[in-house]
PDB file of N, CA and C in Angstrom:
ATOM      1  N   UNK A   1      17.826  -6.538  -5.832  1.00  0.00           N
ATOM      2  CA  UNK A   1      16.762  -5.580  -6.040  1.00  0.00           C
ATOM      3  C   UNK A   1      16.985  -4.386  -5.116  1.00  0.00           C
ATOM      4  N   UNK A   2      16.595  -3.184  -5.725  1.00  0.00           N
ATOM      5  CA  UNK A   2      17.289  -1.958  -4.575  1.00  0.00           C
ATOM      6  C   UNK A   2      15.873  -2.065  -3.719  1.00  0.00           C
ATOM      7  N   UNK A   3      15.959  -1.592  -2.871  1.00  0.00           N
ATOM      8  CA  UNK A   3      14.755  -0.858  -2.078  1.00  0.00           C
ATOM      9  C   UNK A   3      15.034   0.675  -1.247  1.00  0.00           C
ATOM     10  N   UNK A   4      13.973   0.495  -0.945  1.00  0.00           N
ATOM     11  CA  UNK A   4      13.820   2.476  -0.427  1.00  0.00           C
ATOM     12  C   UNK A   4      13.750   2.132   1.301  1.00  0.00           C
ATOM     13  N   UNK A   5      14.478   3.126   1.298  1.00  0.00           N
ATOM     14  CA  UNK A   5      14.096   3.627   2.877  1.00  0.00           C
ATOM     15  C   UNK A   5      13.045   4.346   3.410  1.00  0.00           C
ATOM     16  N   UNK A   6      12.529   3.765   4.126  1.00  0.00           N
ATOM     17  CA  UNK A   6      11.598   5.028   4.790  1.00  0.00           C
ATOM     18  C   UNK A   6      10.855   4.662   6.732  1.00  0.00           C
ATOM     19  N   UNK A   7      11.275   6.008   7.113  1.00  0.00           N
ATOM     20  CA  UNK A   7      11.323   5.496   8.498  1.00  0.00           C
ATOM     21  C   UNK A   7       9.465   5.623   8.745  1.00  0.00           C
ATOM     22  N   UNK A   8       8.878   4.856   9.536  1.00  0.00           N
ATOM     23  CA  UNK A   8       7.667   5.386  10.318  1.00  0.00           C
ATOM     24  C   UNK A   8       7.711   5.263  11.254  1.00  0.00           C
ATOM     25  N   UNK A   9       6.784   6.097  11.886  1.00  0.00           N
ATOM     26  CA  UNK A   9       6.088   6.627  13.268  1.00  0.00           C
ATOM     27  C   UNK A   9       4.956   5.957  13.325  1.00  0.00           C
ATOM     28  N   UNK A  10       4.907   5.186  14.587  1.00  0.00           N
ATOM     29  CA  UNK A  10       3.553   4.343  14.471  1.00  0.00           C
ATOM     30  C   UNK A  10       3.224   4.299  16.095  1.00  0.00           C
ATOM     31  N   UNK A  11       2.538   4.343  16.702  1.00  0.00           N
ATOM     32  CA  UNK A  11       2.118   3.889  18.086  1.00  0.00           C
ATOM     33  C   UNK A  11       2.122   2.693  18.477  1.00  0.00           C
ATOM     34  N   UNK A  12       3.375   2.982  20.032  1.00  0.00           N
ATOM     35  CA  UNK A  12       3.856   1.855  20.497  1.00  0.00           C
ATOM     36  C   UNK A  12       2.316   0.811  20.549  1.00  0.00           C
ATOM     37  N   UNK A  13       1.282   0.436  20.487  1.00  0.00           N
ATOM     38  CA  UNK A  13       0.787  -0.415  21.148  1.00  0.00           C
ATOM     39  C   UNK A  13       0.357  -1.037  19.855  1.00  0.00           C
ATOM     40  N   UNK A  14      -0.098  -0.135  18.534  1.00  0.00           N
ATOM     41  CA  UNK A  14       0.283  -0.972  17.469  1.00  0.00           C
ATOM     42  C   UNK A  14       1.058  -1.382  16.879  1.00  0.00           C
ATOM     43  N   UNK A  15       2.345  -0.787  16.982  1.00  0.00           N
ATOM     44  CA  UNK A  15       3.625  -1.671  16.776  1.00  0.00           C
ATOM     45  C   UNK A  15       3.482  -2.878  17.875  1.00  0.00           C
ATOM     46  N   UNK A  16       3.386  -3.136  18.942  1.00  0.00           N
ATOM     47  CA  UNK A  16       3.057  -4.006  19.698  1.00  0.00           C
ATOM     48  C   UNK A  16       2.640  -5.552  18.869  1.00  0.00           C
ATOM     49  N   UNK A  17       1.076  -4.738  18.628  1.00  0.00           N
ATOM     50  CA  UNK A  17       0.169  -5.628  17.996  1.00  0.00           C
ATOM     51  C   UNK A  17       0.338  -6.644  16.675  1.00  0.00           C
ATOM     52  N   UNK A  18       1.406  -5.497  15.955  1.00  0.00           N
ATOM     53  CA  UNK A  18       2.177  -5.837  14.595  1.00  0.00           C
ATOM     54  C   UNK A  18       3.100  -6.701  14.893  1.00  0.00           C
ATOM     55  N   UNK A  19       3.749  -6.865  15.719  1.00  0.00           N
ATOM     56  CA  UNK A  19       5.003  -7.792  16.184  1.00  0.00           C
ATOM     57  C   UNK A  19       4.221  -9.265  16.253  1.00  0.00           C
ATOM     58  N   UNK A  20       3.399  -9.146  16.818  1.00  0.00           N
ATOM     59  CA  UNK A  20       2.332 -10.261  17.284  1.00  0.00           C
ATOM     60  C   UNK A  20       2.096 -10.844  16.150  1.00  0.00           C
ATOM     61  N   UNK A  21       1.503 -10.111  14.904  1.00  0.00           N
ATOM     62  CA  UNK A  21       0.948 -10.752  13.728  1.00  0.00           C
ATOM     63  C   UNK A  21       1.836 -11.314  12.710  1.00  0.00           C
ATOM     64  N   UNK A  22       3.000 -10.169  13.011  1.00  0.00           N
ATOM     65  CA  UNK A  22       4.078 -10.959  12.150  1.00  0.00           C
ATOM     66  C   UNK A  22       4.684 -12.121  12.790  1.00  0.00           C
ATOM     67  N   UNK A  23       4.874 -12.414  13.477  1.00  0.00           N
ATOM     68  CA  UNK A  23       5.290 -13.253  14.239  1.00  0.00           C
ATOM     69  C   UNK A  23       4.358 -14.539  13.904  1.00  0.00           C
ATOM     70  N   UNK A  24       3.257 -14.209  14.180  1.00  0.00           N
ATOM     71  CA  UNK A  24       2.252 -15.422  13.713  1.00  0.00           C
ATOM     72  C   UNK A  24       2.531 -15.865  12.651  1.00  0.00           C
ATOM     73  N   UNK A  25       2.821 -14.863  11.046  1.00  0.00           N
ATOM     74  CA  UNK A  25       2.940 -15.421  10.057  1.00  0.00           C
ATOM     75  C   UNK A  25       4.180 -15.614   9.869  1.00  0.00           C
ATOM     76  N   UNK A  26       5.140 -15.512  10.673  1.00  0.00           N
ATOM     77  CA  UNK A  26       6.738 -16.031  10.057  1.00  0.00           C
ATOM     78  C   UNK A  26       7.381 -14.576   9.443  1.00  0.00           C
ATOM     79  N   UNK A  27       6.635 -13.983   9.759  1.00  0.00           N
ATOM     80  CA  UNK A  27       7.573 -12.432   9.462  1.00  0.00           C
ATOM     81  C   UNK A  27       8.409 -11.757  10.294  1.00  0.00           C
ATOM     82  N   UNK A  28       9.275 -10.664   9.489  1.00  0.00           N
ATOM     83  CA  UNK A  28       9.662  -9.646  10.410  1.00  0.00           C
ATOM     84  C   UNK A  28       8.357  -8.867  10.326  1.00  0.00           C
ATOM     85  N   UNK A  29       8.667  -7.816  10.994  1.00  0.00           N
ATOM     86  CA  UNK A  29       7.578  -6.741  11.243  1.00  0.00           C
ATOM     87  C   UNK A  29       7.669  -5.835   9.638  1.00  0.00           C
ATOM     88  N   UNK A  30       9.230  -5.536   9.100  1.00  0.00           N
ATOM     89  CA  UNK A  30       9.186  -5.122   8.031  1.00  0.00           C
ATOM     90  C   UNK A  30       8.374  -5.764   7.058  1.00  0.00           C
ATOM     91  N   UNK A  31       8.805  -6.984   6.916  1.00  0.00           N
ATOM     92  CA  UNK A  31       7.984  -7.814   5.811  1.00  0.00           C
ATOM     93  C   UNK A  31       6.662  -7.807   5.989  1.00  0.00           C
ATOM     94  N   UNK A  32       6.140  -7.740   7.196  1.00  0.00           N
ATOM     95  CA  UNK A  32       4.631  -7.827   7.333  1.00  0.00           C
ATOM     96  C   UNK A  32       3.629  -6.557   6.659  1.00  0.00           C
ATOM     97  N   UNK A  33       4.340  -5.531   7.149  1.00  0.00           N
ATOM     98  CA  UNK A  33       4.176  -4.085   6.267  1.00  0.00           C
ATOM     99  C   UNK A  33       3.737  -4.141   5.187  1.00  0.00           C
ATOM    100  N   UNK A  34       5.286  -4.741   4.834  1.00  0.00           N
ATOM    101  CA  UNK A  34       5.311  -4.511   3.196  1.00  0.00           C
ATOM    102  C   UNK A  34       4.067  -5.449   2.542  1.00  0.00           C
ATOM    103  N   UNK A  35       4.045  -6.926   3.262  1.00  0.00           N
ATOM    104  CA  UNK A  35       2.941  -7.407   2.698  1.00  0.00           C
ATOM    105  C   UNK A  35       1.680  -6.756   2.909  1.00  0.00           C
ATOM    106  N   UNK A  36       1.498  -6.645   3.836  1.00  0.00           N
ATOM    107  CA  UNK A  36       0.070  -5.311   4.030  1.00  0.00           C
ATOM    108  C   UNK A  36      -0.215  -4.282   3.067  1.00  0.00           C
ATOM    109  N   UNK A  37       0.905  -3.820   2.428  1.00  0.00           N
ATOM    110  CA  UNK A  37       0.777  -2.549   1.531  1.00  0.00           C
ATOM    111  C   UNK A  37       0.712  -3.097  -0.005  1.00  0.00           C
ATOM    112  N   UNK A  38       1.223  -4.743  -0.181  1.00  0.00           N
ATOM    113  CA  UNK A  38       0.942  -5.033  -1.284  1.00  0.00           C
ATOM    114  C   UNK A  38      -0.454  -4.920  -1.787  1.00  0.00           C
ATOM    115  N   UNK A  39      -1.204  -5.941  -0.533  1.00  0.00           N
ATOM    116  CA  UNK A  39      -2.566  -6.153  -0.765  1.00  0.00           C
ATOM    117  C   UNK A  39      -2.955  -4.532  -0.841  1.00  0.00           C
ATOM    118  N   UNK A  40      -3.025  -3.851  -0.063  1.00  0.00           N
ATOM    119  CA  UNK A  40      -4.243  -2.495  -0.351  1.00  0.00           C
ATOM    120  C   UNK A  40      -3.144  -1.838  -1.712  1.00  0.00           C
ATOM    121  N   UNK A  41      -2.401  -1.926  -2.500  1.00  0.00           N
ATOM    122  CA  UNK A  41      -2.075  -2.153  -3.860  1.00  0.00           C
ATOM    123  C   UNK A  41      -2.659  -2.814  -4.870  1.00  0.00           C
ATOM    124  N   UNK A  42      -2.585  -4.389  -4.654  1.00  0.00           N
ATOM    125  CA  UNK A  42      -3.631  -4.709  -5.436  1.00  0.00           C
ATOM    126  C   UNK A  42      -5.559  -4.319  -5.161  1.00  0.00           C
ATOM    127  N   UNK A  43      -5.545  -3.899  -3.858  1.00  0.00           N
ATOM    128  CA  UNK A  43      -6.990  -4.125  -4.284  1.00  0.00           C
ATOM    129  C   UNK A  43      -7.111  -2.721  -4.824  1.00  0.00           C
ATOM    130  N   UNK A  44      -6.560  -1.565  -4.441  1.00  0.00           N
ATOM    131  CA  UNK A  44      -6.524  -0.486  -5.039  1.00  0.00           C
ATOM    132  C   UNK A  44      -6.929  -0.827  -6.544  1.00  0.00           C
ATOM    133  N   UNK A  45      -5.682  -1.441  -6.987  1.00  0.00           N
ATOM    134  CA  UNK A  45      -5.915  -1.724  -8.467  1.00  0.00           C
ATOM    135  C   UNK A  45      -7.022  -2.066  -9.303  1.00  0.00           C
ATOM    136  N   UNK A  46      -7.339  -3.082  -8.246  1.00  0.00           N
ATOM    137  CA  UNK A  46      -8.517  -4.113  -8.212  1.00  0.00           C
ATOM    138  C   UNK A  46      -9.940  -3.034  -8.904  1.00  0.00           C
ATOM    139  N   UNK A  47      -9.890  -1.685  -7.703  1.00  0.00           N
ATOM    140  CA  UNK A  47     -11.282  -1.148  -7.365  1.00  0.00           C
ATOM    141  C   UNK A  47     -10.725   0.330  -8.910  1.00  0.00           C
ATOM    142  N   UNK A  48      -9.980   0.584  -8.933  1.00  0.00           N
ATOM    143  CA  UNK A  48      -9.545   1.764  -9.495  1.00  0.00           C
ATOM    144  C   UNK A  48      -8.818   1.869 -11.032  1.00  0.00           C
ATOM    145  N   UNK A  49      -8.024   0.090 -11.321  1.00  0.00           N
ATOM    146  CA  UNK A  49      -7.437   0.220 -12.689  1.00  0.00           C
ATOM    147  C   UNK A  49      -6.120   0.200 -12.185  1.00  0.00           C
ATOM    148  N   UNK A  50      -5.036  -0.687 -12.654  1.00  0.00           N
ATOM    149  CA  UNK A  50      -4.348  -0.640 -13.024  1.00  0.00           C
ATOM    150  C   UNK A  50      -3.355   0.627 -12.586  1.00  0.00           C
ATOM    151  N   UNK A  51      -1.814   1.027 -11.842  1.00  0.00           N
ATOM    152  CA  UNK A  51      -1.055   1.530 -11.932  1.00  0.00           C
ATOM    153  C   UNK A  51      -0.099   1.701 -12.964  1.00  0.00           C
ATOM    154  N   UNK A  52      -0.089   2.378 -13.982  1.00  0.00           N
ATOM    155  CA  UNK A  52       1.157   1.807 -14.914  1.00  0.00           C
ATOM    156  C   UNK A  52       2.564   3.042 -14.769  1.00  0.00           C
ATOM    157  N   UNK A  53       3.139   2.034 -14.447  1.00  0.00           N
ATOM    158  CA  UNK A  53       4.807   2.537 -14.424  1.00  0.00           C
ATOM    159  C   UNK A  53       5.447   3.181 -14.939  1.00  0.00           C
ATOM    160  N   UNK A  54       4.862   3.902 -16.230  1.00  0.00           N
ATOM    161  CA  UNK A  54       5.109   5.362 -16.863  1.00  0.00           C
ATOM    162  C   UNK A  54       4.388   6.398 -15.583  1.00  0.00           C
ATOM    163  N   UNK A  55       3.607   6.134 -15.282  1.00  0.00           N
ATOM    164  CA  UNK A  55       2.715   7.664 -14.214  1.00  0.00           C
ATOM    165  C   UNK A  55       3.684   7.198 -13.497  1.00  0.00           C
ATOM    166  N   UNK A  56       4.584   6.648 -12.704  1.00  0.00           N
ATOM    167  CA  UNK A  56       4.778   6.357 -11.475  1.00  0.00           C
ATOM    168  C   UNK A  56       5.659   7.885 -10.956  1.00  0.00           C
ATOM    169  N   UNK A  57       6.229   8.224 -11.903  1.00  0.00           N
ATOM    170  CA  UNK A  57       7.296   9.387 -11.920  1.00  0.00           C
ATOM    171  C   UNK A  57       6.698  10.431 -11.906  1.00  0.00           C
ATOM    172  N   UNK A  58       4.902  10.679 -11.858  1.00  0.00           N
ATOM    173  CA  UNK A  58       4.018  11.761 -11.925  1.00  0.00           C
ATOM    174  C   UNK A  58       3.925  12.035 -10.081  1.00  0.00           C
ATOM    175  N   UNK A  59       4.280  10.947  -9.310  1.00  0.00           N
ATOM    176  CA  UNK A  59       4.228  10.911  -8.150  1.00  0.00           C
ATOM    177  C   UNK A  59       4.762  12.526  -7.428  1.00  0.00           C
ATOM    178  N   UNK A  60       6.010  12.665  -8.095  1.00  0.00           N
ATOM    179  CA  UNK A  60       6.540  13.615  -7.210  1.00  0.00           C
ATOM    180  C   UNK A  60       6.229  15.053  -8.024  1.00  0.00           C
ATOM    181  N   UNK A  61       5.387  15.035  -8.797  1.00  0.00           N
ATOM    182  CA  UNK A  61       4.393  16.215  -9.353  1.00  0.00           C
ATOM    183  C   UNK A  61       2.716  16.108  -9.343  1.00  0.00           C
ATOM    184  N   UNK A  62       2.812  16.697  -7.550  1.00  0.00           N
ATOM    185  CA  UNK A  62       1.093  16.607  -7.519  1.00  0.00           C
ATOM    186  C   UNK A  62       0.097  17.410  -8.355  1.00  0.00           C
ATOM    187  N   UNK A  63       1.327  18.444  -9.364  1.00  0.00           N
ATOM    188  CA  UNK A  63      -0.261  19.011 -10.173  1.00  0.00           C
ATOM    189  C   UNK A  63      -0.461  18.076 -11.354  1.00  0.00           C
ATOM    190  N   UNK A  64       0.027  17.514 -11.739  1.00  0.00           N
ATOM    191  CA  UNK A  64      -0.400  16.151 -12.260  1.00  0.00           C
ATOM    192  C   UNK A  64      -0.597  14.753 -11.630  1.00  0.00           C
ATOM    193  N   UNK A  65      -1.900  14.181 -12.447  1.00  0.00           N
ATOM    194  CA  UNK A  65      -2.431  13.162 -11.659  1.00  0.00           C
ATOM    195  C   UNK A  65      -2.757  11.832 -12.329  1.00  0.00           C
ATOM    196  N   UNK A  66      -2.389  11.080 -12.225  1.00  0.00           N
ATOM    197  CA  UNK A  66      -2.032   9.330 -12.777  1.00  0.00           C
ATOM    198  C   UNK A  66      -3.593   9.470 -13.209  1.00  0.00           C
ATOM    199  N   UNK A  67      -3.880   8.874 -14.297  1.00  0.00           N
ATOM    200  CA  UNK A  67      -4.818   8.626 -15.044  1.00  0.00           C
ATOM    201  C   UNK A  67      -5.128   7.090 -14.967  1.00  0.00           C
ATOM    202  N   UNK A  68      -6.187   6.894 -14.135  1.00  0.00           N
ATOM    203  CA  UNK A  68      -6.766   5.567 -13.377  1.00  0.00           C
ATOM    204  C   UNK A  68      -8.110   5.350 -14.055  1.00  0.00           C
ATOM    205  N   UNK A  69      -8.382   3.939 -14.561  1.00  0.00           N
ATOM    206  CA  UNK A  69      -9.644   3.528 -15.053  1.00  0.00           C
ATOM    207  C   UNK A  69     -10.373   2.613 -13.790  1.00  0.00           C
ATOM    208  N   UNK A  70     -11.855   3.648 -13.372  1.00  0.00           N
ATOM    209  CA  UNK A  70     -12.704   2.938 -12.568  1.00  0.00           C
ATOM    210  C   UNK A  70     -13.214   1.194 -12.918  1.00  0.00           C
ATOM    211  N   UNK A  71     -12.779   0.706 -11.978  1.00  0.00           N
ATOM    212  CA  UNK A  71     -13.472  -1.427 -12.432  1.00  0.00           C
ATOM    213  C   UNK A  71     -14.243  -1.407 -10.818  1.00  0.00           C
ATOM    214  N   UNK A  72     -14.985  -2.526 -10.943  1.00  0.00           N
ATOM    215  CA  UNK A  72     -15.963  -2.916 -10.226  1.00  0.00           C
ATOM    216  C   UNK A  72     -15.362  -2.461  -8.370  1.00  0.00           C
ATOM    217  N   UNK A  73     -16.598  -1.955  -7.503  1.00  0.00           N
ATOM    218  CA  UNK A  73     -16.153  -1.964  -6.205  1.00  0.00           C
ATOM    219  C   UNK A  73     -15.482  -3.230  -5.712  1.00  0.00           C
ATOM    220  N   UNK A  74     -15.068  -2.702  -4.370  1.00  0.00           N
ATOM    221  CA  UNK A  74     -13.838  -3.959  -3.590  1.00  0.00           C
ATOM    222  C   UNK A  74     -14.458  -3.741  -2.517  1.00  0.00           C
ATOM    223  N   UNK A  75     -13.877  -4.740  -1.521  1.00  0.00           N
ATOM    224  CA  UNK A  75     -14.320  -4.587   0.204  1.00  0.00           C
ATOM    225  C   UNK A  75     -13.651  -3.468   0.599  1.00  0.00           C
ATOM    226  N   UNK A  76     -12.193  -2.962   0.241  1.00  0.00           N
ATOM    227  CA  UNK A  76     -11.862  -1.731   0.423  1.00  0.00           C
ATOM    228  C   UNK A  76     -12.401  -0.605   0.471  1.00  0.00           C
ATOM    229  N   UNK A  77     -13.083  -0.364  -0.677  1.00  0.00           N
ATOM    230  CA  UNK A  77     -13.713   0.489  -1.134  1.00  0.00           C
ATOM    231  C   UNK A  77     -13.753   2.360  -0.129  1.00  0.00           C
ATOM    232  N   UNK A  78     -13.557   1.817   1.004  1.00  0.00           N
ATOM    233  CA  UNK A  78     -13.813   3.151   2.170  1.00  0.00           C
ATOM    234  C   UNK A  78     -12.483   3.715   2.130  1.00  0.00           C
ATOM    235  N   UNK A  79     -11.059   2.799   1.830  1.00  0.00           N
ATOM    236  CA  UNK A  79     -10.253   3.508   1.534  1.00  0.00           C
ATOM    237  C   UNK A  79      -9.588   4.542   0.256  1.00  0.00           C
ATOM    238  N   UNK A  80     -10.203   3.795  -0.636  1.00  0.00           N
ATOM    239  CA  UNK A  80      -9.705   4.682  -1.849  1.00  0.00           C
ATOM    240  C   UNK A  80     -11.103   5.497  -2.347  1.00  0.00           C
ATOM    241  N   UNK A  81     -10.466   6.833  -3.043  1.00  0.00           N
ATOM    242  CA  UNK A  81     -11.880   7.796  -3.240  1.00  0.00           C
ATOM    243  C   UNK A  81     -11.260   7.667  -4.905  1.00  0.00           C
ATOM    244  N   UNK A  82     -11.732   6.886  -6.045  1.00  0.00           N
ATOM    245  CA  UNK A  82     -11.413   7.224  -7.363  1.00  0.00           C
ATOM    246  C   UNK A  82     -12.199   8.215  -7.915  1.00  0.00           C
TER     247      UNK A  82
END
């Protein structure tokens, strides 16, 4: 499976903190991420509809905008504005 690169900038004391948690669960710190970003993915989905993989390529044209169907609130909810 390919994957993407991408570097972040994060503050040493939460990178710290992240080492800690992954560690707890048997992760690297990468994997822990990535699992982190699954979930606020699905719940995104969850609160907002579905991503479908035709828009995905609308990404790198912000004057167009992925066409998302509102479903019931999530505990998230403070993060995503649909």
């Amino acid at each position: 499976m390919d994957q993407t690169r991408f570097t972040l900038r994060i503050h040493p004391l939460i990178m710290k903190k992240l080492k800690v948690i992954a560690d707890h669960n048997g992760r690297s710190v990468n994997k822990e991420i990535e699992q982190i970003l699954k979930w606020i993915i699905d719940d995104f989905e969850n609160k907002c509809g579905k991503i479908r993989t035709e828009e995905l390529d609308l990404i790198d044209h912000p004057e167009k905008k992925a066409k998302i169907e509102p479903v019931k609130d999530r505990p998230m909810d403070m993060l995503f504005k649909c």
